[in-house]
C-alpha atoms as a PDB file:
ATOM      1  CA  UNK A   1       7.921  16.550   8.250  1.00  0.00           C
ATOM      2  CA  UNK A   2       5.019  14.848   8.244  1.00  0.00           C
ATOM      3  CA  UNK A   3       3.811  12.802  11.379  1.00  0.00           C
ATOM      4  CA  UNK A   4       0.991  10.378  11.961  1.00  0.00           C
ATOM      5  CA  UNK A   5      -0.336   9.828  15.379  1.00  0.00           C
ATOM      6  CA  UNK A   6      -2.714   6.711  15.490  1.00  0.00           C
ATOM      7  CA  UNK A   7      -5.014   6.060  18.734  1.00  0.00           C
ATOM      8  CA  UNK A   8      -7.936   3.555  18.962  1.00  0.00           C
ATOM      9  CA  UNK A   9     -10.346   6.066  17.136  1.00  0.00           C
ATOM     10  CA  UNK A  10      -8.772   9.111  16.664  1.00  0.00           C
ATOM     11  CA  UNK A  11     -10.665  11.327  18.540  1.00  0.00           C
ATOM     12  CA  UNK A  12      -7.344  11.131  21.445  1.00  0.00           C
ATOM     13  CA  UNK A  13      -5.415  11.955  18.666  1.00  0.00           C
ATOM     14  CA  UNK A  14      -7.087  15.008  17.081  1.00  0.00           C
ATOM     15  CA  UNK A  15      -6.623  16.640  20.593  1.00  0.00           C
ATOM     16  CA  UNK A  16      -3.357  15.539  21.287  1.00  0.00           C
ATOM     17  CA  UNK A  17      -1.794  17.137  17.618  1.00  0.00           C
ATOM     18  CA  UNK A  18      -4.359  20.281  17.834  1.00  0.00           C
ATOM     19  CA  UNK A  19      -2.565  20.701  21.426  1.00  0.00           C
ATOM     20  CA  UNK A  20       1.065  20.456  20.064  1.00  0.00           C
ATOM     21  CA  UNK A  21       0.367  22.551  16.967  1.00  0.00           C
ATOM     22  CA  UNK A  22      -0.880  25.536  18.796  1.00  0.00           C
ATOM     23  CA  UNK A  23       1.995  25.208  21.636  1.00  0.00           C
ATOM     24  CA  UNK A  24       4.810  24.819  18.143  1.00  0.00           C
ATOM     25  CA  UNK A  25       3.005  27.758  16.430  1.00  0.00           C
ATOM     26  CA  UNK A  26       3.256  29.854  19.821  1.00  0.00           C
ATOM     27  CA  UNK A  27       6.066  29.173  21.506  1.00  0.00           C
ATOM     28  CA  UNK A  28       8.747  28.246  18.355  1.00  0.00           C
ATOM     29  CA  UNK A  29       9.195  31.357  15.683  1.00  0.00           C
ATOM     30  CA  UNK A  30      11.391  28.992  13.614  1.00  0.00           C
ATOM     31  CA  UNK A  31       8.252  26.443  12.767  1.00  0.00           C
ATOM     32  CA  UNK A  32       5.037  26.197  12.211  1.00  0.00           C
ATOM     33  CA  UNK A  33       2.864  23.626  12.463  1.00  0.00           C
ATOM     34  CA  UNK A  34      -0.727  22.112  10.908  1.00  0.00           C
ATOM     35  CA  UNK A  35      -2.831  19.656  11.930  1.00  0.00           C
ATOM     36  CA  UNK A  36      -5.634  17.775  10.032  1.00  0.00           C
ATOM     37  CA  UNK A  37      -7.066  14.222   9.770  1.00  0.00           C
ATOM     38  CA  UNK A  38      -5.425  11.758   7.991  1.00  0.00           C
ATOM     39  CA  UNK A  39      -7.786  10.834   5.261  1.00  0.00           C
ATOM     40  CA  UNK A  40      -7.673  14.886   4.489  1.00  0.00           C
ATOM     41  CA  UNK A  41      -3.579  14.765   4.413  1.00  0.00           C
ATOM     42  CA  UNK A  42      -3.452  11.419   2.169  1.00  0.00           C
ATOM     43  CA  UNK A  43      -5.730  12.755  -0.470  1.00  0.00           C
ATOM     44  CA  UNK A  44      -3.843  16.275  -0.543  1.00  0.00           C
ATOM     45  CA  UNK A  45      -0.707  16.600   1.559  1.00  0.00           C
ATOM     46  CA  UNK A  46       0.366  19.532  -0.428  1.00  0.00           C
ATOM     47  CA  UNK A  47      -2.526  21.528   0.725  1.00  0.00           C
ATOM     48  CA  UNK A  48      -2.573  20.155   3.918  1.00  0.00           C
ATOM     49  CA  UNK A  49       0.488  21.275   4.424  1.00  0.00           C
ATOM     50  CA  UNK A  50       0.771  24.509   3.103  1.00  0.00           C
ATOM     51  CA  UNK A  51       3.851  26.468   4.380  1.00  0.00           C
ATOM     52  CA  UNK A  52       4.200  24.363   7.565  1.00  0.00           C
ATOM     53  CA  UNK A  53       7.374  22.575   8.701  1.00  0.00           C
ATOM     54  CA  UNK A  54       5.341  19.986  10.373  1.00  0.00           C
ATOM     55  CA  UNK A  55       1.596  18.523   9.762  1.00  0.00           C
ATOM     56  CA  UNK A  56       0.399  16.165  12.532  1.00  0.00           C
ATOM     57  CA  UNK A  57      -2.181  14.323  10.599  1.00  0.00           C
ATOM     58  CA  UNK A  58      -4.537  12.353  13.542  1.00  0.00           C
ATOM     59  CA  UNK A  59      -6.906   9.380  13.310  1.00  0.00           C
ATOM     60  CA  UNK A  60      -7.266   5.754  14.138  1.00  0.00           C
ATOM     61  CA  UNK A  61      -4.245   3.496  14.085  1.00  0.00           C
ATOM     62  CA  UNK A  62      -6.073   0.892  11.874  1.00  0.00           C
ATOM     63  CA  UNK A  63      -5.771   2.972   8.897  1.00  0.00           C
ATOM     64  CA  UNK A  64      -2.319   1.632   8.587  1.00  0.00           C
ATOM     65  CA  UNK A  65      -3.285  -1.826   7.115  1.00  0.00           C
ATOM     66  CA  UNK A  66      -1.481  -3.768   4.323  1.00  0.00           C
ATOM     67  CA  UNK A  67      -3.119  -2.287   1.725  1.00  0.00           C
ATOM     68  CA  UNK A  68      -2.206   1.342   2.448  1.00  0.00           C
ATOM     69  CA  UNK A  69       0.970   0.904   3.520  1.00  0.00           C
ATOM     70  CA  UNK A  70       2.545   2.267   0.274  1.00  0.00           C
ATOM     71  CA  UNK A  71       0.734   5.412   0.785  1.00  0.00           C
ATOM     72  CA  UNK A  72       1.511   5.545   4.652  1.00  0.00           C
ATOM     73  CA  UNK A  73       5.023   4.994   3.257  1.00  0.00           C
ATOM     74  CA  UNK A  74       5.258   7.724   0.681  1.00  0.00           C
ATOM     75  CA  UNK A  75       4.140  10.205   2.973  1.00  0.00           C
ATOM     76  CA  UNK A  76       4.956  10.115   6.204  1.00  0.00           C
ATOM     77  CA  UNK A  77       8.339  10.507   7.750  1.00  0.00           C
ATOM     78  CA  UNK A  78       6.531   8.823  11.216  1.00  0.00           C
ATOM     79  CA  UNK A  79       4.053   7.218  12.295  1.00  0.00           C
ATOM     80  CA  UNK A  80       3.275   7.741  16.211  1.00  0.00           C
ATOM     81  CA  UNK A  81       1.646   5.087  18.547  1.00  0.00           C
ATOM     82  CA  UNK A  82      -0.964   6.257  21.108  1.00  0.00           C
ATOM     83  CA  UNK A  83      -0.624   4.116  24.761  1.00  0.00           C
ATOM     84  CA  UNK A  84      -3.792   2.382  24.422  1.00  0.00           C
ATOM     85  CA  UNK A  85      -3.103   0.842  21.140  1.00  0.00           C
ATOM     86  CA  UNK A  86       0.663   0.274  22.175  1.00  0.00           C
ATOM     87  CA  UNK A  87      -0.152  -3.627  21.487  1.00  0.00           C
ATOM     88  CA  UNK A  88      -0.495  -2.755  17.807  1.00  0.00           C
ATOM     89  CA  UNK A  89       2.879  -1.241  17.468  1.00  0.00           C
ATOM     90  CA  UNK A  90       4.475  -4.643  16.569  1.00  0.00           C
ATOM     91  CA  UNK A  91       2.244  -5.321  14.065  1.00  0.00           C
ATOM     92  CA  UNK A  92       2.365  -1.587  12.418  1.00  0.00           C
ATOM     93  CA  UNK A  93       5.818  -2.162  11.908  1.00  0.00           C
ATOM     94  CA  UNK A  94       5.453  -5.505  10.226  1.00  0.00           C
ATOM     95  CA  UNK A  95       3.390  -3.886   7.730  1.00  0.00           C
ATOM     96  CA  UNK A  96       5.763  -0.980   7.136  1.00  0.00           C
ATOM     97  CA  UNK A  97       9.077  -3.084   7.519  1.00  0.00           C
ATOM     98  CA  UNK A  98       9.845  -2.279   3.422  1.00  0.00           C
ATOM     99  CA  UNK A  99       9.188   1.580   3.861  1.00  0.00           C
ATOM    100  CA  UNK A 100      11.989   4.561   5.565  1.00  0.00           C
ATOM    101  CA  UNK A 101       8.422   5.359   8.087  1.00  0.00           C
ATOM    102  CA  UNK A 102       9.571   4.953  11.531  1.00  0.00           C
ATOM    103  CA  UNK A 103       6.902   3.402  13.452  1.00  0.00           C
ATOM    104  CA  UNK A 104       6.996   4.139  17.576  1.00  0.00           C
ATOM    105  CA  UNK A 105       5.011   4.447  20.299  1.00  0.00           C
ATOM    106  CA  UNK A 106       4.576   7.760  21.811  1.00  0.00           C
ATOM    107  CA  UNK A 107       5.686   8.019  25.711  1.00  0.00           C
ATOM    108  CA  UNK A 108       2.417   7.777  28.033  1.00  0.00           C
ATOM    109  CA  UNK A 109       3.530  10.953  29.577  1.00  0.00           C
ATOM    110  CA  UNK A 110       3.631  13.341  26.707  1.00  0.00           C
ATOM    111  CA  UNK A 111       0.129  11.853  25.517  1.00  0.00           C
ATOM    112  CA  UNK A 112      -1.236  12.043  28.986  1.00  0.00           C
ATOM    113  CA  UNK A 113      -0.635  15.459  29.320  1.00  0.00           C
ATOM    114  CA  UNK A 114      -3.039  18.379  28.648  1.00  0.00           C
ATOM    115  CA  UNK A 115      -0.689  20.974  28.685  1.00  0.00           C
ATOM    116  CA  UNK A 116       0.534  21.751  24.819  1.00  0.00           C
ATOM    117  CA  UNK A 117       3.945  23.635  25.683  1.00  0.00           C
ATOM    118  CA  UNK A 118       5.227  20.436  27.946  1.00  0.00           C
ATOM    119  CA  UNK A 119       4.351  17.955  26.039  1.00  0.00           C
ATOM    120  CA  UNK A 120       5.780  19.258  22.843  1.00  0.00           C
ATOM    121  CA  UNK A 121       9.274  20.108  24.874  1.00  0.00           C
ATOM    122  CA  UNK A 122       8.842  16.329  25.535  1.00  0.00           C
ATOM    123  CA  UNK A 123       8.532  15.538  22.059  1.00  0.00           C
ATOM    124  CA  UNK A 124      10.839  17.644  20.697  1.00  0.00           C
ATOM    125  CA  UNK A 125      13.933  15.542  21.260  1.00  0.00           C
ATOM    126  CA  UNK A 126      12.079  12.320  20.124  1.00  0.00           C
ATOM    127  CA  UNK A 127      11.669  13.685  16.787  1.00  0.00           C
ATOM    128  CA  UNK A 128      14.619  14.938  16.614  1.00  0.00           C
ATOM    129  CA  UNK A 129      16.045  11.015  16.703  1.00  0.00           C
ATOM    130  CA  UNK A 130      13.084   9.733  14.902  1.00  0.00           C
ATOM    131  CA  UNK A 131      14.089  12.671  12.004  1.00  0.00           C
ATOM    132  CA  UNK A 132      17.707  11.275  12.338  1.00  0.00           C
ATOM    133  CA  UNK A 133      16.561   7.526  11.610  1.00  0.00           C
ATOM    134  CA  UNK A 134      14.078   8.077   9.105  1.00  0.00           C
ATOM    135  CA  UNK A 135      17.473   9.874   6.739  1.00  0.00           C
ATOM    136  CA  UNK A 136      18.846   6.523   7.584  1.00  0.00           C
ATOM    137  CA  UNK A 137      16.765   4.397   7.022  1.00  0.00           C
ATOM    138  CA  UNK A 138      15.090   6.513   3.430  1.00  0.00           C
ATOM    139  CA  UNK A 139      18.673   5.821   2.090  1.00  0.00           C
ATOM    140  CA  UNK A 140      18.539   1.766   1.947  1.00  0.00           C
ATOM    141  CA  UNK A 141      14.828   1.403   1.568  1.00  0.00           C
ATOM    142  CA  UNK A 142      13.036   1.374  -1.719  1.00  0.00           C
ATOM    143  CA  UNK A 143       9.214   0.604  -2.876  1.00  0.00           C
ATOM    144  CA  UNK A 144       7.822  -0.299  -6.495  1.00  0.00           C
ATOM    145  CA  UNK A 145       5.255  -2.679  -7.315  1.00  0.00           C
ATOM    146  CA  UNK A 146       7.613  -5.298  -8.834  1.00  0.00           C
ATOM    147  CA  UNK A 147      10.413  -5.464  -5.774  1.00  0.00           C
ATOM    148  CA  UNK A 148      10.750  -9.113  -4.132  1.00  0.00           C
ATOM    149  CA  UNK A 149       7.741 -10.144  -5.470  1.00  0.00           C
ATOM    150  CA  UNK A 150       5.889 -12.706  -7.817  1.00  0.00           C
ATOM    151  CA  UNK A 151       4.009 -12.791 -10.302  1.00  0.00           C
ATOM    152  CA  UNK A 152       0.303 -11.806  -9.058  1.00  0.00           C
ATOM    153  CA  UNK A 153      -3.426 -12.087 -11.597  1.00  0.00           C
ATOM    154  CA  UNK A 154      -6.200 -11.465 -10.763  1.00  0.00           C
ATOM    155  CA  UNK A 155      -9.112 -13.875 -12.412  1.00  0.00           C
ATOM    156  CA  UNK A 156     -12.630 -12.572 -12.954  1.00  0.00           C
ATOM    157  CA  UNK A 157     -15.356 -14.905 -13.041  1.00  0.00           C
ATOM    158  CA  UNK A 158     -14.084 -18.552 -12.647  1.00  0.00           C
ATOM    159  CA  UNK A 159     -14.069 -20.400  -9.330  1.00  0.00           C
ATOM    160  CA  UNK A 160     -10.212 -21.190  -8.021  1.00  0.00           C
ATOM    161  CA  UNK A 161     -12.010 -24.923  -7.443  1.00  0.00           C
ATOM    162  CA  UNK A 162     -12.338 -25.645 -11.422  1.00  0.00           C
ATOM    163  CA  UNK A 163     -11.796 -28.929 -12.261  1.00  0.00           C
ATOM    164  CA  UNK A 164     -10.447 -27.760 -15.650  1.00  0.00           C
ATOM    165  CA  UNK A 165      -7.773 -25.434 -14.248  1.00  0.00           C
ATOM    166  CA  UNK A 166      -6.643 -28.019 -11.398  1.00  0.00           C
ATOM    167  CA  UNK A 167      -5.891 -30.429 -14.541  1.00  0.00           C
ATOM    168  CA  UNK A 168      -3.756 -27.965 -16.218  1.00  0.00           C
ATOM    169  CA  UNK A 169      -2.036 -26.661 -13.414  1.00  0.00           C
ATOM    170  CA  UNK A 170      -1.114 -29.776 -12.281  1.00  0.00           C
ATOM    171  CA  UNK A 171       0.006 -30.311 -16.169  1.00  0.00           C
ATOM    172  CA  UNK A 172       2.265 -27.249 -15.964  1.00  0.00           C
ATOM    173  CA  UNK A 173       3.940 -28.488 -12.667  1.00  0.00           C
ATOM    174  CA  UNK A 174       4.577 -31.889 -13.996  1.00  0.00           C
ATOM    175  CA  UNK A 175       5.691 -31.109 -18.096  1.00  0.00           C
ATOM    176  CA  UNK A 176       7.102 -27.180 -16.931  1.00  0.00           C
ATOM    177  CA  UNK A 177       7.804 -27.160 -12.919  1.00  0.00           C
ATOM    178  CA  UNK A 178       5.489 -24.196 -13.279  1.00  0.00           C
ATOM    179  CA  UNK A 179       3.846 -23.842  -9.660  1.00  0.00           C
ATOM    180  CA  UNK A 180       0.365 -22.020  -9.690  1.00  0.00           C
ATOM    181  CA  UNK A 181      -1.021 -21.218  -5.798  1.00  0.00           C
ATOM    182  CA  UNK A 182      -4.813 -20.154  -6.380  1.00  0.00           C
ATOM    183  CA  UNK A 183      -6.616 -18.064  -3.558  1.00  0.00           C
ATOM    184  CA  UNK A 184     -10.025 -16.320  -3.001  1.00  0.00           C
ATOM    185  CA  UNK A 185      -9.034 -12.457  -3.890  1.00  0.00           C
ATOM    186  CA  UNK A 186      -9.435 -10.165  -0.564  1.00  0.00           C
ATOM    187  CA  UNK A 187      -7.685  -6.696  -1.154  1.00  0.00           C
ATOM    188  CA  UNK A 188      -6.520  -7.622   2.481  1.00  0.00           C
ATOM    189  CA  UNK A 189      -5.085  -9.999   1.178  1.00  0.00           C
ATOM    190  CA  UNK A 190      -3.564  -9.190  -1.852  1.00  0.00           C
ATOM    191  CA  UNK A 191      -1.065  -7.337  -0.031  1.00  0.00           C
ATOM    192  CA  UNK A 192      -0.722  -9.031   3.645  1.00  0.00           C
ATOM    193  CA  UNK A 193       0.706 -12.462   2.436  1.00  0.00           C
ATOM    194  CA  UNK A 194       3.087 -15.044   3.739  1.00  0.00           C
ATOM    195  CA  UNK A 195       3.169 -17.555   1.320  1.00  0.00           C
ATOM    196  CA  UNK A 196       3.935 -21.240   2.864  1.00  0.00           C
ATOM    197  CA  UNK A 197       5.071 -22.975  -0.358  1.00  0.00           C
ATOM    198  CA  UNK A 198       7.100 -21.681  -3.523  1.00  0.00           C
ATOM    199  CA  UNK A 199       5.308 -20.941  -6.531  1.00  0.00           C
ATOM    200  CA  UNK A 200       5.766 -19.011  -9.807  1.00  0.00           C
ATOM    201  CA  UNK A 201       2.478 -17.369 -10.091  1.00  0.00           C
ATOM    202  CA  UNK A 202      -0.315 -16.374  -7.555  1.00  0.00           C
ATOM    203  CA  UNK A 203      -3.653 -16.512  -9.024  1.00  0.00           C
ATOM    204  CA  UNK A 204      -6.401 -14.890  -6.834  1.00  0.00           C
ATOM    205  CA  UNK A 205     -10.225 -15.504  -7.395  1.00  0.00           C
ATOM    206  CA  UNK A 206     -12.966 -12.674  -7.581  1.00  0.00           C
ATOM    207  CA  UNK A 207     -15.912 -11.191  -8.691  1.00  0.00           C
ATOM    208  CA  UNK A 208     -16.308  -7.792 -10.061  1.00  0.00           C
ATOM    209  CA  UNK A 209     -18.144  -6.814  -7.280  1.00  0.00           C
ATOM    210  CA  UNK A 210     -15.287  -6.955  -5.452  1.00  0.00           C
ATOM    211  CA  UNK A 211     -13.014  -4.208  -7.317  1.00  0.00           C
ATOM    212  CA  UNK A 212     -14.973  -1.393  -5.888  1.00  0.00           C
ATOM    213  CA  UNK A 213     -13.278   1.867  -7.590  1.00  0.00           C
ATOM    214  CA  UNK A 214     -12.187   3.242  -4.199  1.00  0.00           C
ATOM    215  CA  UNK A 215      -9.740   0.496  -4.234  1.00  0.00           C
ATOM    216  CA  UNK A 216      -8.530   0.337  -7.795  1.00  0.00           C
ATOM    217  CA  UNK A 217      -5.343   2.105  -7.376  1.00  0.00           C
ATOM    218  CA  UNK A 218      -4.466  -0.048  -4.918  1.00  0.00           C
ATOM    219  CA  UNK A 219      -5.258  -3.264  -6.395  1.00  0.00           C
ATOM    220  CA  UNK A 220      -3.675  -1.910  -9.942  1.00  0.00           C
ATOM    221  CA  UNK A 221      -0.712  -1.209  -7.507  1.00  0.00           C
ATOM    222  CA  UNK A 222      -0.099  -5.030  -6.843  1.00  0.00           C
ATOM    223  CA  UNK A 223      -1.603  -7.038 -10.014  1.00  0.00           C
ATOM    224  CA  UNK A 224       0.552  -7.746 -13.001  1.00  0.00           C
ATOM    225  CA  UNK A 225      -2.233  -9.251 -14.779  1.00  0.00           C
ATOM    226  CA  UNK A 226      -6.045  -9.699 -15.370  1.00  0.00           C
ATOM    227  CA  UNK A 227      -8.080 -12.508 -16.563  1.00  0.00           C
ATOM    228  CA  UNK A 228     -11.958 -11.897 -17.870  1.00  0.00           C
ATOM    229  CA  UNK A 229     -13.566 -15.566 -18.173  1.00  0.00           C
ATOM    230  CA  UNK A 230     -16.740 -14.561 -19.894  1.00  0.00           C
ATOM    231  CA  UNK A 231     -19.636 -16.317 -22.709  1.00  0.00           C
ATOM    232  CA  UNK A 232     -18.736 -13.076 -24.770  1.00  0.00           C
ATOM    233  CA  UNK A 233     -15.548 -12.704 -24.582  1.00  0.00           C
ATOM    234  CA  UNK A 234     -14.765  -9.786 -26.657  1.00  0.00           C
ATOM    235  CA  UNK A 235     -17.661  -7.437 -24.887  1.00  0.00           C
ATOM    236  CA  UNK A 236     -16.365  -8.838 -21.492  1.00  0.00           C
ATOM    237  CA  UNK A 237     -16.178  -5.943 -19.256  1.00  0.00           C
ATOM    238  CA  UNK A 238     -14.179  -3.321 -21.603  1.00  0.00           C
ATOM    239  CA  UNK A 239     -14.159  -0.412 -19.195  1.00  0.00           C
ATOM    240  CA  UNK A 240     -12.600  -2.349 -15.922  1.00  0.00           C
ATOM    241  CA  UNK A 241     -10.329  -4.137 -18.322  1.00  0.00           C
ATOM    242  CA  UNK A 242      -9.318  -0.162 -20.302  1.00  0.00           C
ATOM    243  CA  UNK A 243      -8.644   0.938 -16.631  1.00  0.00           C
ATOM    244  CA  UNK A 244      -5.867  -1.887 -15.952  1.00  0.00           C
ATOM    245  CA  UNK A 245      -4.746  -1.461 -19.352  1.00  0.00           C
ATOM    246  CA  UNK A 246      -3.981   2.332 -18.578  1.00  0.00           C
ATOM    247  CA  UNK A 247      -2.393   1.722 -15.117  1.00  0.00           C
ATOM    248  CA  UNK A 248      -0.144  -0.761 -17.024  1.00  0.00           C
ATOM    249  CA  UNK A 249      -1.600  -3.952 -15.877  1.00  0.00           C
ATOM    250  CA  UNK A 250      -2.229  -6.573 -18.842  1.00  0.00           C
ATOM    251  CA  UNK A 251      -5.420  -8.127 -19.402  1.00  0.00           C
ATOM    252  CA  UNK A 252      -7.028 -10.444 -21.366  1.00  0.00           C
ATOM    253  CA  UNK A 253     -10.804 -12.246 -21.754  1.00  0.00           C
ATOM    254  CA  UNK A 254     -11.542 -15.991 -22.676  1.00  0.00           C
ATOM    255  CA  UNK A 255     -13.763 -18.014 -23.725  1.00  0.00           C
ATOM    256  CA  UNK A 256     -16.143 -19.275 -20.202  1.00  0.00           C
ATOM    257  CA  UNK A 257     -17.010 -22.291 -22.053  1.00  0.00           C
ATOM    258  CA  UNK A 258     -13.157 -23.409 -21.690  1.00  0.00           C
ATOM    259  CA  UNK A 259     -13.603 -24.223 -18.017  1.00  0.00           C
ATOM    260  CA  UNK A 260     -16.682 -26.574 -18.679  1.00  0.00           C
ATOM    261  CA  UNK A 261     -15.775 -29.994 -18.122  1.00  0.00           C
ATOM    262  CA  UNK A 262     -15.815 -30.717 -21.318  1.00  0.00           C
ATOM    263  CA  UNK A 263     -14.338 -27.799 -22.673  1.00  0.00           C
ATOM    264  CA  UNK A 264     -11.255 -27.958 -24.562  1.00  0.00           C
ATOM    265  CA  UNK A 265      -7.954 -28.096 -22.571  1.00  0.00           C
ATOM    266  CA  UNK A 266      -5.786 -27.451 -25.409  1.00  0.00           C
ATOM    267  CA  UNK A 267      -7.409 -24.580 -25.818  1.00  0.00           C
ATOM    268  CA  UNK A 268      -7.981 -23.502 -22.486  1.00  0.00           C
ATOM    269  CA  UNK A 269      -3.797 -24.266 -22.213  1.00  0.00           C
ATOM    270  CA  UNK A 270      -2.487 -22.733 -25.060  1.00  0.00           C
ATOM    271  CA  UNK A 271      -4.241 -19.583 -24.183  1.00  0.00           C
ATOM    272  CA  UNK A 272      -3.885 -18.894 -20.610  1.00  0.00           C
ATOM    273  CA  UNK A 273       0.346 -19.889 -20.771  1.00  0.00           C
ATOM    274  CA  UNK A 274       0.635 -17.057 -23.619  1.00  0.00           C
ATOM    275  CA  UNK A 275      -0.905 -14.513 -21.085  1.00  0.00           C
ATOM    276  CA  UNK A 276       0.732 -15.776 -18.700  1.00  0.00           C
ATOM    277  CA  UNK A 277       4.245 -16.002 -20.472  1.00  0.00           C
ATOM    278  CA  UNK A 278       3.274 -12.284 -21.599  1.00  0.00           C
ATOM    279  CA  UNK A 279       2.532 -10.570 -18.142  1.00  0.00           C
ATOM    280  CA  UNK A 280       6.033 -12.431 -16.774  1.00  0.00           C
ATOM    281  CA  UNK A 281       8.086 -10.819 -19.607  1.00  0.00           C
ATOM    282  CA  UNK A 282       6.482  -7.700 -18.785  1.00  0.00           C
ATOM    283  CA  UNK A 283       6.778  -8.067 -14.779  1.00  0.00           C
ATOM    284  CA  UNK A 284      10.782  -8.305 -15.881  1.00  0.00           C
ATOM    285  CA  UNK A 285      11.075  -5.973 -18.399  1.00  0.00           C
ATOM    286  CA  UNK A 286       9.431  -3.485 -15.863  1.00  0.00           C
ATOM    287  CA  UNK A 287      11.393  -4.732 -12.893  1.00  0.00           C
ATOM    288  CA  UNK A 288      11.961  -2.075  -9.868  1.00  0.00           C
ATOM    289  CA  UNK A 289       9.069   0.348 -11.791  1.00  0.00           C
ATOM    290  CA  UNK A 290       5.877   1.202 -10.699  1.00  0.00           C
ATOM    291  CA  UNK A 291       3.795   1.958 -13.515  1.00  0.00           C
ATOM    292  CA  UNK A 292       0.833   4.466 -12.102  1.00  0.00           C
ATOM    293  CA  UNK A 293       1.556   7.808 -11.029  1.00  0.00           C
ATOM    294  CA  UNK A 294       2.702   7.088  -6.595  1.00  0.00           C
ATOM    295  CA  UNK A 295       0.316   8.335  -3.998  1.00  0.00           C
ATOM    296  CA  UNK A 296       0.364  11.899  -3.203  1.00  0.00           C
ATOM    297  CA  UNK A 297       4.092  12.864  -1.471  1.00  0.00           C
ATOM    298  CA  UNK A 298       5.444  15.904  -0.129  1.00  0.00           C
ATOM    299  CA  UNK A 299       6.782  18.280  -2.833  1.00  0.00           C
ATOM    300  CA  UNK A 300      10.536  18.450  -2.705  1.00  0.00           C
ATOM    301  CA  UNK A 301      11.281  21.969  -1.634  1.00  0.00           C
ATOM    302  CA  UNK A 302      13.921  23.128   1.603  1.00  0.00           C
ATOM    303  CA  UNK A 303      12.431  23.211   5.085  1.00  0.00           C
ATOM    304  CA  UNK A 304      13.568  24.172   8.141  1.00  0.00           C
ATOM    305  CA  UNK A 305      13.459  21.326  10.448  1.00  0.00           C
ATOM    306  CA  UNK A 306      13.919  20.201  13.902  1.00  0.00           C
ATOM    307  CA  UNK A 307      17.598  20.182  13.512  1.00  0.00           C
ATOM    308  CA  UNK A 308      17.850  23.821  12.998  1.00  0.00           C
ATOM    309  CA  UNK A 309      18.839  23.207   9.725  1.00  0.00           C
ATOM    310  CA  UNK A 310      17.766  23.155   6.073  1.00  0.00           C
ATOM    311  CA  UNK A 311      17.077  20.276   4.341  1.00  0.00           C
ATOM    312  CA  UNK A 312      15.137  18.773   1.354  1.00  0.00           C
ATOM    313  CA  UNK A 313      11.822  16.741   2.857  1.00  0.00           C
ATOM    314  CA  UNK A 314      11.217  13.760   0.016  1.00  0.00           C
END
């Protein structure tokens, strides 16, 4: 089982799961318990682990944004609200609504309370229900890049302002009812959205500068397709556009010239509704797949758990 506990910076929260570890690991001979930070457990949850029933993975509750959501949501079974941040726990939640994590706060006694062996007797019986709802909850919930979602490109080098493509979007509403809803590109963003219109296809504006390689998997995650406007376009950034090609993302580059204002529509037309006929047919054909390998998860192998029982953790 793998638990999150989130406080303002995490420095509450490395004491509070060092504390419960060490009271588990005396006090229970049936589990044993790890602790570590929660960038350490995300990147290698395996090894965090090790032969633990339980790693309590501590650090600041803003690390659950948006944008890591899917890997909050692949990992851990809970996620555990410190007091002080209790004002965020609404908001967590939003962000993990489509994932089996249960996200709660964690009661102001047990936190408060220095002494390892009470507070985990405290705790005990919460995860015990929390274990219970997360089986529940794991059984009608399901993630993948193309679930309830449209269809999302990302456009390099072009402003989302361009007189060229505000004529031929407004062509493709008119002649197609094709809706196009253009936005500056924050990986923020990206994934926290509520949309106030319908539309078939979000375009989002950036600059390479922007796709910082910390964040690709992420971004690859949620695209469906890339756009290169560039002078040259056949040299137009081959390795960023090789990466997207390999996570399953399709690209393309075109001619920069094309968004001048007196650059040639037909053109400009005839090539971007191809790509963009292209990366829908894919989007469907892939439906309810996620093409790059998911963030780290917990191998499937029997535990004993807080139910006294053995089941499979996954």
């Amino acid at each position: 089982m793998f638990i999150f506990v989130g406080c303002a910076g995490g420095g509450t929260s490395s004491m509070f799961c060092q504390r419960i570890a060490q009271a588990i690991n005396e006090t229970d001979p049936n589990l044993r318990a790890a602790f570590a930070d929660v960038q350490t457990v995300l990147g290698d949850p395996t090894t965090a682990i090790g032969k633990c029933d339980l790693m309590f993975a501590y650090g600041s509750i803003d690390a659950v944004r948006a944008y890591s959501a899917f890997d909050f949501g692949q990992l851990f079974d809970v996620i555990m609200v410190a007091p002080q941040v209790r004002y965020l726990t609404g908001k967590k939640q939003e962000i993990m609504v489509r994932f089996p994590t249960v996200v709660e706060d964690i009661p102001s006694k047990v936190f408060g309370t220095m002494d390892g062996r009470k507070a985990f007797a405290e705790l005990r019986g919460e995860l015990i229900n929390l274990d219970w709802r997360r089986g529940y909850q794991s059984s009608s919930q399901q993630s993948g890049k193309y679930g309830d979602k449209d269809v999302e490109i990302l456009v390099i080098n072009a402003d989302h302002r361009n007189r060229q493509l505000t004529t031929l979007f407004e062509q493709w509403r008119q002649d197609q009812g094709i809706r196009v809803l253009r936005e500056s590109y924050t990986l923020e963003g990206l994934y926290r959205f509520e949309p106030h219109e319908d539309f078939e296809f979000r375009w989002l504006f950036g600059a390479v500068q922007q796709l910082v390689p910390a964040d690709f998997v992420r971004i690859s995650r949620r695209i469906d397709g890339l756009i290169v406007f560039s002078d040259r376009p056949a040299d137009a950034l081959p390795k960023l556009r090789q990466q997207f090609r390999q996570a399953g993302v399709l690209t393309t580059a075109i001619d920069a010239r094309l968004l001048m204002r007196h650059g040639d529509l037909k053109q400009l037309d005839e090539q971007l509704m191809a790509f963009c006929q292209d990366v829908a047919y894919h989007t469907e054909a892939t439906l309810g797949q996620v093409q790059l390998p998911p963030a780290p998860v917990k191998r499937k192998q029997k535990k004993r758990t807080l139910l006294g029982f053995m089941t499979y953790n996954g």
